[in-house]
Protein backbone atom coordinates (compact mmCIF):
# COMPACT_ATOMS: atom_id res chain seq x y z
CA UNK A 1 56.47 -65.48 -37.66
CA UNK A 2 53.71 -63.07 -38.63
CA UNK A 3 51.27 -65.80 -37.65
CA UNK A 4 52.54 -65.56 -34.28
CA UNK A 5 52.99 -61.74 -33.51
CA UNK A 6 49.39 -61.83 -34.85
CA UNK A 7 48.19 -64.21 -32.53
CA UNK A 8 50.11 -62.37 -29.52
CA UNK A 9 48.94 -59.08 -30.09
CA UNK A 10 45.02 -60.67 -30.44
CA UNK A 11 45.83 -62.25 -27.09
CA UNK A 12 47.47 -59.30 -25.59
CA UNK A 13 44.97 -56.26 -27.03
CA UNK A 14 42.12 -57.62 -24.91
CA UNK A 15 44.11 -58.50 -21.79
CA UNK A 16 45.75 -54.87 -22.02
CA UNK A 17 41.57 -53.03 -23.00
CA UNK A 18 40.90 -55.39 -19.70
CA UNK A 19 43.42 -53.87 -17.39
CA UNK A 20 42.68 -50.45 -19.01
CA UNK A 21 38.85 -50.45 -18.41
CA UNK A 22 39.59 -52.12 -14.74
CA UNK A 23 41.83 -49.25 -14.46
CA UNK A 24 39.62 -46.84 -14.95
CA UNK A 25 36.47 -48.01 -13.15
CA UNK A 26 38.97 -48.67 -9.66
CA UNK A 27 40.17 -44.86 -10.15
CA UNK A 28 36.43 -43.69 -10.77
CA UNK A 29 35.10 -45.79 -7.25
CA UNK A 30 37.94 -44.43 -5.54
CA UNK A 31 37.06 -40.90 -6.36
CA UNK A 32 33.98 -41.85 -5.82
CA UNK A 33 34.42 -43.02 -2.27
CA UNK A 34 36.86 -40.45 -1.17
CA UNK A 35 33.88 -37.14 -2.27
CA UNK A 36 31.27 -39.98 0.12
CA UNK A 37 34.19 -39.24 2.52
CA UNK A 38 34.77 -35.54 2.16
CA UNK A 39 30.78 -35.24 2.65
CA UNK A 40 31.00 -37.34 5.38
CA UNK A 41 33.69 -35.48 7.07
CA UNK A 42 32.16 -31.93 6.06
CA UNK A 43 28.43 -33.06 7.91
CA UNK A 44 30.48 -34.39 11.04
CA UNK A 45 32.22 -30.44 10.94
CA UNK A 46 29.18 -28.95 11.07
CA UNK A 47 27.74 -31.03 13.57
CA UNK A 48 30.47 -29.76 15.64
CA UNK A 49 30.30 -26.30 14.88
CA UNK A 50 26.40 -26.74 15.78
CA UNK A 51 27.60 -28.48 18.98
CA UNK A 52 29.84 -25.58 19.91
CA UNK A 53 27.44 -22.91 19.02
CA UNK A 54 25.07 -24.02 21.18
CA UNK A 55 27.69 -24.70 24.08
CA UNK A 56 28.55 -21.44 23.59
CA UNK A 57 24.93 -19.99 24.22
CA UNK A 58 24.48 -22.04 27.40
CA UNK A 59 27.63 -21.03 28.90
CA UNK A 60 26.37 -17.37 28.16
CA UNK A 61 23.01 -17.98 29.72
CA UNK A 62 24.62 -19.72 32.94
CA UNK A 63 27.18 -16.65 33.30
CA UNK A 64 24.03 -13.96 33.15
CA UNK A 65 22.22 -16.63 35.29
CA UNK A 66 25.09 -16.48 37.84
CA UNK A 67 25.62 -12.40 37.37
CA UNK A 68 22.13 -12.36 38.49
CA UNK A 69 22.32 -14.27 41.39
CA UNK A 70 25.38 -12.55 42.48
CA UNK A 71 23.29 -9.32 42.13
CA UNK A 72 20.24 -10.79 43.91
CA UNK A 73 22.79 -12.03 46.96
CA UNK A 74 24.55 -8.76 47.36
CA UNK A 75 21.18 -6.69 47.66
CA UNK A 76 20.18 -9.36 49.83
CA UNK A 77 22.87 -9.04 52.10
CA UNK A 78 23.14 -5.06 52.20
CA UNK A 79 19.21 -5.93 53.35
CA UNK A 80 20.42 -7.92 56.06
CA UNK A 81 23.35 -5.36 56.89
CA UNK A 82 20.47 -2.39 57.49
CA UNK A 83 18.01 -4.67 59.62
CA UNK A 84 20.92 -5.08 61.23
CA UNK A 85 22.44 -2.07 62.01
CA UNK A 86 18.75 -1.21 62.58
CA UNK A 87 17.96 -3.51 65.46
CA UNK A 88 21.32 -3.06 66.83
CA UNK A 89 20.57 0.91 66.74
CA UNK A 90 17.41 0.11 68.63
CA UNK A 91 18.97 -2.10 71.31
CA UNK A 92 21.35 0.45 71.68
CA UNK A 93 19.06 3.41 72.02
CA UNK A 94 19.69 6.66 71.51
CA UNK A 95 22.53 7.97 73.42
CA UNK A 96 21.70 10.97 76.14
CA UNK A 97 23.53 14.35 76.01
């Protein structure tokens, strides 16, 4: 009977330091995969925050490039107002008293 609890526990020890060591190297690539994946993740973040930043700045240019124009068309057009109010004053002549 000894004979054969020895020979079960020399059968089961190495099967059981096996599963143990197997154990251990599955939780270790696991952790290892999932900080590949955090650094992964935390690159494709700031890509995007990069992305936005500068979709941010061109939005900001093209609003102060539109201000702009809407400055240059409104000076433009109180131009076109006086030339015309001009040349209709000169049509019109000066009125006689």
């Amino acid at each position: 009977m000894a004979d054969k609890r020895r020979r079960l526990i020399g059968w089961l020890i190495p099967k059981l330091l096996i599963f143990a060591v197997g154990a251990a190297v599955g939780y270790y690539a696991r952790d290892y995969a999932d900080h590949g994946e955090l650094d992964r993740v935390h690159a494709a973040y700031e890509q995007a925050v990069a992305e936005l930043d500068q979709l941010k700045q061109s939005g900001q240019d093209a609003l102060e490039r539109g201000r702009r124009a809407g400055e240059s068309l409104r000076s433009g057009a109180e131009a076109a107002v006086d030339s015309t109010k001009a040349a209709v004053d000169e049509i019109k002549g000066e009125p006689k008293r």
